[in-house]
C-alpha atoms as a PDB file:
ATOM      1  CA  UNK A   1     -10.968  -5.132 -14.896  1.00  0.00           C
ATOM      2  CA  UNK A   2      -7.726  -3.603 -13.301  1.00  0.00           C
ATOM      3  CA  UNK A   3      -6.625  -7.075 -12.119  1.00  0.00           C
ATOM      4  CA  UNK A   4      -6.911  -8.183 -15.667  1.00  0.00           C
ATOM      5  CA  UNK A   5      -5.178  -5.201 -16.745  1.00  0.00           C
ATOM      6  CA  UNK A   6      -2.521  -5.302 -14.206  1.00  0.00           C
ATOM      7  CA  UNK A   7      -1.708  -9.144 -15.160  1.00  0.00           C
ATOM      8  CA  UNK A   8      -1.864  -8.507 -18.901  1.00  0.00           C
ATOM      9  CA  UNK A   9       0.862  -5.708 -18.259  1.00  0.00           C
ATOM     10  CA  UNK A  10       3.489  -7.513 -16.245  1.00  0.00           C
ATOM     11  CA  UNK A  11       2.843 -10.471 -18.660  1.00  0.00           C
ATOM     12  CA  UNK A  12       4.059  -8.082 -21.169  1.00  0.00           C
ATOM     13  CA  UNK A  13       6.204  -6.562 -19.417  1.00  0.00           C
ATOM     14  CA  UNK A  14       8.283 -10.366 -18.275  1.00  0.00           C
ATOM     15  CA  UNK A  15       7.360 -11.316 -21.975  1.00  0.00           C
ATOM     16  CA  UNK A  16       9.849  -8.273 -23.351  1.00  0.00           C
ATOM     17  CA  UNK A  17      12.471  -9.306 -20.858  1.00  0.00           C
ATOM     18  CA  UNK A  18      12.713 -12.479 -21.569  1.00  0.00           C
ATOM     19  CA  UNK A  19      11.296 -13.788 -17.650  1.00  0.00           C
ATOM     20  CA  UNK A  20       8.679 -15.962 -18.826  1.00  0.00           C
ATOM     21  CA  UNK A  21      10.722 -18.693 -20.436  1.00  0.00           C
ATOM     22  CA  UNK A  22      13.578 -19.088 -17.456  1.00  0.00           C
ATOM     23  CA  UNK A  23      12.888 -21.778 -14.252  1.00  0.00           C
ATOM     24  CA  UNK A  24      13.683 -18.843 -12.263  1.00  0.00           C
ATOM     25  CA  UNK A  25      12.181 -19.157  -8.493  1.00  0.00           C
ATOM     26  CA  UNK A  26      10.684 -16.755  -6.658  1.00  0.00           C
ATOM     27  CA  UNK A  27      10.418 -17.418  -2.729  1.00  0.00           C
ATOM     28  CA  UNK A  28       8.085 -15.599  -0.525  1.00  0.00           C
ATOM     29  CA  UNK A  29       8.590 -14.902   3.380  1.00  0.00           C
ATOM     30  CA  UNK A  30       7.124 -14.078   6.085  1.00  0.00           C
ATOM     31  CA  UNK A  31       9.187 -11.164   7.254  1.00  0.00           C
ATOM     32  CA  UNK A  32       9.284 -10.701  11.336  1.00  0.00           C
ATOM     33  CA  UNK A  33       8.524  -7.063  13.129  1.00  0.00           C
ATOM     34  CA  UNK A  34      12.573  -6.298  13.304  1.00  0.00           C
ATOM     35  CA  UNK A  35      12.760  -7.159   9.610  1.00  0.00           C
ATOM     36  CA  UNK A  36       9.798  -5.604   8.461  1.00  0.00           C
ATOM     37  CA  UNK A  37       9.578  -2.673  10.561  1.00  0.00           C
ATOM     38  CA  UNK A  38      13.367  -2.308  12.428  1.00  0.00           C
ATOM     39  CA  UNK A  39      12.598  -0.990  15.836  1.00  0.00           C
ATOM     40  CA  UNK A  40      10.459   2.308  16.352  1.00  0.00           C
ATOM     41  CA  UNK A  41       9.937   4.784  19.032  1.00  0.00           C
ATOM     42  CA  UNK A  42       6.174   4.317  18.325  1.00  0.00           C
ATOM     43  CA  UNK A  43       4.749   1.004  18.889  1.00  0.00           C
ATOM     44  CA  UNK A  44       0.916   1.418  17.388  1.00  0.00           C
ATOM     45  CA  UNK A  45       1.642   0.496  13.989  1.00  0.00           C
ATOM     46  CA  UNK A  46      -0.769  -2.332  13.028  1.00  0.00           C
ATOM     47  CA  UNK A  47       2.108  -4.207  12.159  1.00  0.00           C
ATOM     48  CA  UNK A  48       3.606  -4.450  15.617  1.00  0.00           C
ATOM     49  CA  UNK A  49       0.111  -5.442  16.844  1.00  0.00           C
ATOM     50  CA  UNK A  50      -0.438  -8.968  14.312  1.00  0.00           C
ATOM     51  CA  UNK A  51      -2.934  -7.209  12.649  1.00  0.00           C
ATOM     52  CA  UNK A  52      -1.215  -7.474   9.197  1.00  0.00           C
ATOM     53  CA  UNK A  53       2.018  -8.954   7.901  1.00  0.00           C
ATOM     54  CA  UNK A  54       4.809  -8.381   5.847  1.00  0.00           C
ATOM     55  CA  UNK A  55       5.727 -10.576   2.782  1.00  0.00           C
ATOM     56  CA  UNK A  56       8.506 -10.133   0.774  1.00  0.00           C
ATOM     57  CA  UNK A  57       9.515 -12.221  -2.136  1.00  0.00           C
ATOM     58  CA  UNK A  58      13.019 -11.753  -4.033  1.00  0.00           C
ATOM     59  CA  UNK A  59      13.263 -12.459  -7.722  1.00  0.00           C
ATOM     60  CA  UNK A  60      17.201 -12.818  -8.322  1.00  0.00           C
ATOM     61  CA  UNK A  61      18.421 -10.413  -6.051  1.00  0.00           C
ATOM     62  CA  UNK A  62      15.724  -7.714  -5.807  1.00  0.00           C
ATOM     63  CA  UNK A  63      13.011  -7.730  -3.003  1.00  0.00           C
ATOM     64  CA  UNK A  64       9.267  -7.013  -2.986  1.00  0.00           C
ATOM     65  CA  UNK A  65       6.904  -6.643  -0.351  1.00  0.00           C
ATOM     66  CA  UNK A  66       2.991  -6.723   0.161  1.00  0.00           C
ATOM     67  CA  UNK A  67       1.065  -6.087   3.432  1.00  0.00           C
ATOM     68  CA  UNK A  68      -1.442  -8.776   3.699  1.00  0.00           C
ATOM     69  CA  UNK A  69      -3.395 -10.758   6.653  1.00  0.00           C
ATOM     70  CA  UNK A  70      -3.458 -13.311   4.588  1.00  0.00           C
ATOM     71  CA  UNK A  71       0.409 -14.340   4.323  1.00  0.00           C
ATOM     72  CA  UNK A  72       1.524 -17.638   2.933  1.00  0.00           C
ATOM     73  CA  UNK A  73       5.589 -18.907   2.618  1.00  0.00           C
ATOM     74  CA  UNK A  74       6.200 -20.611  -1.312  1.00  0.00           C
ATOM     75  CA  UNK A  75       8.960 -20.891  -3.745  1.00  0.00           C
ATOM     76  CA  UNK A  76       8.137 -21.368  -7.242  1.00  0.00           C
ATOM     77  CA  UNK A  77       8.208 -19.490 -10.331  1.00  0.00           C
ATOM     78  CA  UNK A  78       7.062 -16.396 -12.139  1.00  0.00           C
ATOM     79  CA  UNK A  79       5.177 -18.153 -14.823  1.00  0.00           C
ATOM     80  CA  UNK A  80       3.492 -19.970 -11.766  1.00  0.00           C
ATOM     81  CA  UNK A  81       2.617 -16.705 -10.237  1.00  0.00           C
ATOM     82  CA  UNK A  82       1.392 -15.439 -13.378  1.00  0.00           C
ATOM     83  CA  UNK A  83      -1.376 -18.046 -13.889  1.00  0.00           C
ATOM     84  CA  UNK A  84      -2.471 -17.479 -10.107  1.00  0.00           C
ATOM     85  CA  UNK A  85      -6.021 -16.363 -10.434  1.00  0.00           C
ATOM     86  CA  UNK A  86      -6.304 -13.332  -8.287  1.00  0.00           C
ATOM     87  CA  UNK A  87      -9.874 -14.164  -6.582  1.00  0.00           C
ATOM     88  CA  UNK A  88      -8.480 -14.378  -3.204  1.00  0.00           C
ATOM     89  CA  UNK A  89      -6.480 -12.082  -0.391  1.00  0.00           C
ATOM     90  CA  UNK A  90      -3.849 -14.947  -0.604  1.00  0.00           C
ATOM     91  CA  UNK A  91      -3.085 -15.353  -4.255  1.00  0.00           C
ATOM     92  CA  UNK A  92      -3.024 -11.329  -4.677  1.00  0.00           C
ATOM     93  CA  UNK A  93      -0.469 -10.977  -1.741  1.00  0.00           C
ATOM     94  CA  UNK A  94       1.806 -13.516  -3.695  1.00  0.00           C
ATOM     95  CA  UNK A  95       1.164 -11.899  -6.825  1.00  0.00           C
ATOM     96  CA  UNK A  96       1.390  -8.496  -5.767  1.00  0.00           C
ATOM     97  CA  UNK A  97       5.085  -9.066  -3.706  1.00  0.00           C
ATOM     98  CA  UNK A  98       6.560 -11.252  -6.756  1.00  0.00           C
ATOM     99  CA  UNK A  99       5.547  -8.215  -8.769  1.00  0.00           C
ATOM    100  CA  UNK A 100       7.428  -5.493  -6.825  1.00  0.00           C
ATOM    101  CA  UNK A 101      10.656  -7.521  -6.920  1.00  0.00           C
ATOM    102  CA  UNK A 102      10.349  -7.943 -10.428  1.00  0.00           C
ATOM    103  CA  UNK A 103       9.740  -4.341 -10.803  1.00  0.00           C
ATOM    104  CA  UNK A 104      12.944  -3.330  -8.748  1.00  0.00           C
ATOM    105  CA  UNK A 105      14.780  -5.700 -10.550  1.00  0.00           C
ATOM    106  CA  UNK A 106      13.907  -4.097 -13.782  1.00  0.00           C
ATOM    107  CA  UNK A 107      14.208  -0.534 -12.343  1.00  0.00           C
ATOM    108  CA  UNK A 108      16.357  -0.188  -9.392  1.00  0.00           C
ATOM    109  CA  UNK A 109      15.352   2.966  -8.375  1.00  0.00           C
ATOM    110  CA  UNK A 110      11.751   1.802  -7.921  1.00  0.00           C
ATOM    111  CA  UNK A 111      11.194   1.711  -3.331  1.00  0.00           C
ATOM    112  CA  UNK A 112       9.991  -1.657  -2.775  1.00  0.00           C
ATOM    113  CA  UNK A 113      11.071  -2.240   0.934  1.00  0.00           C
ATOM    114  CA  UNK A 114       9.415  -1.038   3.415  1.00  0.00           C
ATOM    115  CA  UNK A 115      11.349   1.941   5.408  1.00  0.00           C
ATOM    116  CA  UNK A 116      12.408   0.841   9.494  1.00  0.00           C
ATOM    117  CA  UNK A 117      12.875   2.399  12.498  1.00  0.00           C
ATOM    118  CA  UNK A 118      11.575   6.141  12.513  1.00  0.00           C
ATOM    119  CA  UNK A 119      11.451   6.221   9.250  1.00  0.00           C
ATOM    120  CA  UNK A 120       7.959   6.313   8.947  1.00  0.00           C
ATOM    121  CA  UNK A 121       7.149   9.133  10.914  1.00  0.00           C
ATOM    122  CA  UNK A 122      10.305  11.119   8.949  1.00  0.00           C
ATOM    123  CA  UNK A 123       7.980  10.358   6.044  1.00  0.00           C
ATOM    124  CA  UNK A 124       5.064  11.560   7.343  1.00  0.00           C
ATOM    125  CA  UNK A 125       6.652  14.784   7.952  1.00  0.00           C
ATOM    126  CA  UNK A 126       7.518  15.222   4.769  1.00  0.00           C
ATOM    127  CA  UNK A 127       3.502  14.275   3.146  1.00  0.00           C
ATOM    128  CA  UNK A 128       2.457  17.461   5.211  1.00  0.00           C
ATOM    129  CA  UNK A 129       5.298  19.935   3.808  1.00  0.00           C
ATOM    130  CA  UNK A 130       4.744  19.062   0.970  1.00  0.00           C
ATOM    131  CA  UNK A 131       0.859  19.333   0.948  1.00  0.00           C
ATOM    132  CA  UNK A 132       1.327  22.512   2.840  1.00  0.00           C
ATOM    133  CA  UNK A 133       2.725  24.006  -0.446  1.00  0.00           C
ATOM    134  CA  UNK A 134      -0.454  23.551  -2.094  1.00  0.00           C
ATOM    135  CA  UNK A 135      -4.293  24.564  -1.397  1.00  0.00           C
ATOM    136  CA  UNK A 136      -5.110  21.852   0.398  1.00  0.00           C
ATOM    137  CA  UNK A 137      -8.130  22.169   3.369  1.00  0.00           C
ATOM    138  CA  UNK A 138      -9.473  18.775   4.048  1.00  0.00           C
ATOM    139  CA  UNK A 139      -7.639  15.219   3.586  1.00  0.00           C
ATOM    140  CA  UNK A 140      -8.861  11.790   3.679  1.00  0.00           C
ATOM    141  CA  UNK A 141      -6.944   8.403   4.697  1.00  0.00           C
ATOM    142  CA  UNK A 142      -8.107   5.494   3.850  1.00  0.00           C
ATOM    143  CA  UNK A 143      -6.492   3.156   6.093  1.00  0.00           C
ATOM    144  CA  UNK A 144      -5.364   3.976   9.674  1.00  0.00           C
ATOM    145  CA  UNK A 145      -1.518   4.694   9.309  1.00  0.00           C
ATOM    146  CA  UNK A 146      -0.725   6.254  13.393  1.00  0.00           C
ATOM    147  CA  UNK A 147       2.428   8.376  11.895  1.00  0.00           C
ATOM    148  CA  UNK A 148       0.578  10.181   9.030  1.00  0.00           C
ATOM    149  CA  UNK A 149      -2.631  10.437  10.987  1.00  0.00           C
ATOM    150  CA  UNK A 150      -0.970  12.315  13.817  1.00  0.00           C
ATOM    151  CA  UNK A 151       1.459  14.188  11.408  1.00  0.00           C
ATOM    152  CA  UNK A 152      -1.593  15.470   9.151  1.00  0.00           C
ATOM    153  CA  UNK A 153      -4.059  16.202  12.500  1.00  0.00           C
ATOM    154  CA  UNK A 154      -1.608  18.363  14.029  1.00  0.00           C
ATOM    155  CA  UNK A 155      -0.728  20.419  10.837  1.00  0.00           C
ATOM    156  CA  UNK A 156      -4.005  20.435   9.149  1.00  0.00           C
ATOM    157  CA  UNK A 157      -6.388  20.253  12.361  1.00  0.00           C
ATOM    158  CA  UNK A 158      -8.085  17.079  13.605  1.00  0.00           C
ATOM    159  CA  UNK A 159     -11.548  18.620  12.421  1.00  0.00           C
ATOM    160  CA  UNK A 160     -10.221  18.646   8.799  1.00  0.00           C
ATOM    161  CA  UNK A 161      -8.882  15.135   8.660  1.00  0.00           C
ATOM    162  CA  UNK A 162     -11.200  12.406   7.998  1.00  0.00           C
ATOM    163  CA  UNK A 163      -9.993   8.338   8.341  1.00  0.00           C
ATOM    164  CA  UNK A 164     -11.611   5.102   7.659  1.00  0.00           C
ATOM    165  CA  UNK A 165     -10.503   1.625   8.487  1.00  0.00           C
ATOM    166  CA  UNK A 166     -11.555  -1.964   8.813  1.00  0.00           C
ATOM    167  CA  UNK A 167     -10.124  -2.893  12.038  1.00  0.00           C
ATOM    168  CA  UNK A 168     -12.632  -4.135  14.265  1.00  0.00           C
ATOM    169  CA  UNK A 169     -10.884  -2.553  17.013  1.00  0.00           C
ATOM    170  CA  UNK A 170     -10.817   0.434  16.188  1.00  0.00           C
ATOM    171  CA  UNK A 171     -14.349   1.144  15.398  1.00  0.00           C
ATOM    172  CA  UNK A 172     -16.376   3.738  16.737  1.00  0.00           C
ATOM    173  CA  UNK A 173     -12.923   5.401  18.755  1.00  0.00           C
ATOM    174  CA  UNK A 174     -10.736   8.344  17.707  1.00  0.00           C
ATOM    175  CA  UNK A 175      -7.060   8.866  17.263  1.00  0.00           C
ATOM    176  CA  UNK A 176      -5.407  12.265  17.599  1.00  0.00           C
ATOM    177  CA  UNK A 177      -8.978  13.459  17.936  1.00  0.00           C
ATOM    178  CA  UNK A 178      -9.799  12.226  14.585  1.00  0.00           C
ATOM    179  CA  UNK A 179     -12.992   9.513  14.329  1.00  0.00           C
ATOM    180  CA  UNK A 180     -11.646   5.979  13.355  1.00  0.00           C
ATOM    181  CA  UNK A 181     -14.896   5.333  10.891  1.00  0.00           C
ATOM    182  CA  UNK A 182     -15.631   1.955   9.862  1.00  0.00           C
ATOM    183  CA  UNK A 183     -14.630   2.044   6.069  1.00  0.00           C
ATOM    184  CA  UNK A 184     -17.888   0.667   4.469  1.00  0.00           C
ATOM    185  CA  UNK A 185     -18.893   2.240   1.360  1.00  0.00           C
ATOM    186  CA  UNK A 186     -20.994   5.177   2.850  1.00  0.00           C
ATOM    187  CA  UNK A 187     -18.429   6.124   4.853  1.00  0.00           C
ATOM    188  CA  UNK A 188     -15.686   5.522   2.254  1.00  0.00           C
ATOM    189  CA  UNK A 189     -18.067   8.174  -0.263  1.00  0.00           C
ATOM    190  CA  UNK A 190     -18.587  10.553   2.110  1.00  0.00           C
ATOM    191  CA  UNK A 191     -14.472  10.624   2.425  1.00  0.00           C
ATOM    192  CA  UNK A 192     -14.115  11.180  -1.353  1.00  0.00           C
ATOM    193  CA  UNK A 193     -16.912  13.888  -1.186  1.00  0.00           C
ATOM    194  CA  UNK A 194     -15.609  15.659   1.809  1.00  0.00           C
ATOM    195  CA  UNK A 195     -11.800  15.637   0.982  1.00  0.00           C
ATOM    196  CA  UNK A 196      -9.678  17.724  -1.127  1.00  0.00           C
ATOM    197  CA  UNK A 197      -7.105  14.940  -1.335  1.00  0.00           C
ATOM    198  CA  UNK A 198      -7.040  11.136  -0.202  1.00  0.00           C
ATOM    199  CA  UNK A 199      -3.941   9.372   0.516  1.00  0.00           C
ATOM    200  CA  UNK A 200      -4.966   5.394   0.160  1.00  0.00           C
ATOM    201  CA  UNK A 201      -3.024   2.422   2.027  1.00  0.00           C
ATOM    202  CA  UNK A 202      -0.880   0.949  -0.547  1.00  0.00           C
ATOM    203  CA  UNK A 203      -2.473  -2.620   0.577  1.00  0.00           C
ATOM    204  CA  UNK A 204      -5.312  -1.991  -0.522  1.00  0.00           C
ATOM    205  CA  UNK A 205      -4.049  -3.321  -3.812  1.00  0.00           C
ATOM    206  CA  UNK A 206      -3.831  -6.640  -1.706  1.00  0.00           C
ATOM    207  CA  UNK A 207      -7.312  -6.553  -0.235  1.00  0.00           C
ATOM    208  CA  UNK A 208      -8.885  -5.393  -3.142  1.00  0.00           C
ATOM    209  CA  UNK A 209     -10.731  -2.346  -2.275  1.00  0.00           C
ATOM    210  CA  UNK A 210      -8.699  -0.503  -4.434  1.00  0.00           C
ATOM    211  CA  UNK A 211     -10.621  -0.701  -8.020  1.00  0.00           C
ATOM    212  CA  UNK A 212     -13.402   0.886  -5.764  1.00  0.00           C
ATOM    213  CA  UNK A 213     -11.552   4.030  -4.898  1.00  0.00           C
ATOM    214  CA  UNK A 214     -10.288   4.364  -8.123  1.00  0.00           C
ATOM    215  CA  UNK A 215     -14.334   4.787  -9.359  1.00  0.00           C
ATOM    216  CA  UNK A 216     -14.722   6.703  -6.085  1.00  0.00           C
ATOM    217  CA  UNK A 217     -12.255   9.460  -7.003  1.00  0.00           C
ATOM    218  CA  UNK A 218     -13.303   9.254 -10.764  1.00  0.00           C
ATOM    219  CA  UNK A 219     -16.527   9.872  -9.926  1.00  0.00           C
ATOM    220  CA  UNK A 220     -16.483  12.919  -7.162  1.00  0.00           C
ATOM    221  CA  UNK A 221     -13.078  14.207  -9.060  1.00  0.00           C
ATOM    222  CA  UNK A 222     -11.204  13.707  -5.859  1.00  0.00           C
ATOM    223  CA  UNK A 223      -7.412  13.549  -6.391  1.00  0.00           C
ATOM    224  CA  UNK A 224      -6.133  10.099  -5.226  1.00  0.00           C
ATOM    225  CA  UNK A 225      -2.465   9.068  -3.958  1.00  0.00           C
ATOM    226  CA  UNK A 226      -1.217   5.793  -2.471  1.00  0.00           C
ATOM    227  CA  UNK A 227       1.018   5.315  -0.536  1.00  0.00           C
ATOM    228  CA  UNK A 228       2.870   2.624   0.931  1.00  0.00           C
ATOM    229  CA  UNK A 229       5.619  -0.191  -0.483  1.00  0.00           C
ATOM    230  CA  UNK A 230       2.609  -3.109  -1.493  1.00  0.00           C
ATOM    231  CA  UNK A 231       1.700  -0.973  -4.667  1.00  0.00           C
ATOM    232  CA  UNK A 232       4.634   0.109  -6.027  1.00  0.00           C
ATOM    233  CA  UNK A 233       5.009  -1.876  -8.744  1.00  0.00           C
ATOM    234  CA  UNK A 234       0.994  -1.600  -9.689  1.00  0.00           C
ATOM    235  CA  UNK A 235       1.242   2.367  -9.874  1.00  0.00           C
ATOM    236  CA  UNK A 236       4.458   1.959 -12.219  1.00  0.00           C
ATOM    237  CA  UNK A 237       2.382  -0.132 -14.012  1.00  0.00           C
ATOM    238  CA  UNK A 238      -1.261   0.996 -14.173  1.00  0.00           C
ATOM    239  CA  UNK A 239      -0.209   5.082 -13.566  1.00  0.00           C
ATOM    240  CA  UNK A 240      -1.307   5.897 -10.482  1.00  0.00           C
ATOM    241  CA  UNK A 241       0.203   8.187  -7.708  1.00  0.00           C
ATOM    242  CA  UNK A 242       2.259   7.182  -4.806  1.00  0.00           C
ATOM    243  CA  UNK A 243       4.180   8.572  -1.996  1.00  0.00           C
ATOM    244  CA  UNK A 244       6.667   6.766   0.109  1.00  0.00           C
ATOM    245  CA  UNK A 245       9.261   8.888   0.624  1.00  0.00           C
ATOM    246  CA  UNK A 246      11.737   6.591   2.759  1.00  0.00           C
ATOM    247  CA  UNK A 247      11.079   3.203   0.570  1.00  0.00           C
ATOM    248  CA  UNK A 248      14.386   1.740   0.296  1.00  0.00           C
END
């Protein structure tokens, strides 16, 4: 249902700027590490390590990214894109980038490229100020994301940070003396139930584990925020939260 609802809207959305009707091509890329990612201190982003990649497609002149492992280089066009049934890893990552560059070409302001450099852990700096202004005790992450991870262990205490992933190789080990769980759905639950906030990898709109978190934090009232360039244009869209505080 929130693929459905997600197509129906940025058919609408094209529809009322006059997108649909125009030949107008959209190209996606495989970005490399420097373009992605610029050059970090830190060098245990997935990213670095070929464990996902960066696709950006560009609708005119504005850019839009998704994180996928399931990458693919096209041109073609946005009515093309549109019909793409989104069944697969590959046809969301298409969908989701031409999206996001359709979005910032609509709204500027919208962060659709990924930040570089430091950048990242700059953000994460800025996640835990923030959340240190409020009552928060416990936080979940669903996907392993080394910057924020550290950043929210050392402020909040490793014991009070939970994390799941799907990376093979990280099962069973622990990061900043937080335990790497394997995100399956027990583990996944007990994050909702545990947590008095859970910050979601934007990509998750890509793999499609994200309807399931949205019922997970409907169900145990758990406040949810993704964050991340891949779902910018789906929370503009479909209302959800985000934070990505150095998007470009």
């Amino acid at each position: 249902m929130f693929y459905i609802q997600l197509k129906e809207r940025f058919q609408k959305l094209a529809g009322d700027h006059d997108l649909l009707d125009e030949q107008v091509a959209i190209s996606a890329r495989i970005l490399s590490n420097a373009e992605a990612i610029g050059n970090p201190t830190r060098q245990d982003y997935p990213l670095l390590k070929g464990k996902e990649f960066l696709m950006e497609a560009r609708f005119r002149a504005s850019q839009g990214q998704a994180f996928t492992d399931a990458p693919c280089e096209t041109a073609t066009t946005l009515g093309e894109i549109l019909d793409l049934p989104l069944d697969s890893v590959g046809n969301r990552a298409l969908f989701i980038a031409a999206l996001n560059a359709v979005m910032r070409h609509l709204r500027p302001e919208l962060g659709t490229v990924h930040c570089h450099d430091d950048q990242p852990e700059e953000c994460a700096c800025e996640l835990v100020h923030r959340l240190q202004e409020q009552k928060i005790a416990r936080i979940g992450l669903v996907g392993l994301q080394p910057a924020l991870l550290e950043s929210l262990a050392g402020a909040f205490g490793a014991w009070n940070v939970s994390c799941v992933d799907r990376d093979n190789s990280q099962r069973g080990k622990s990061k900043f003396g937080v335990p790497i769980r394997w995100g399956d759905d027990k583990e996944t639950r007990e994050l909702f139930i545990t947590s008095d906030i859970v910050f979601a990898t934007g990509s998750t709109v890509v793999n499609g584990s994200l309807p399931g978190l949205m019922q997970l934090a409907e169900r145990y009232e758990t406040p949810l925020v993704f964050y991340g360039t891949s779902i910018a244009g789906a929370a503009e869209l479909m209302g959800l939260k985000r934070f990505c505080h150095k998007a470009a």
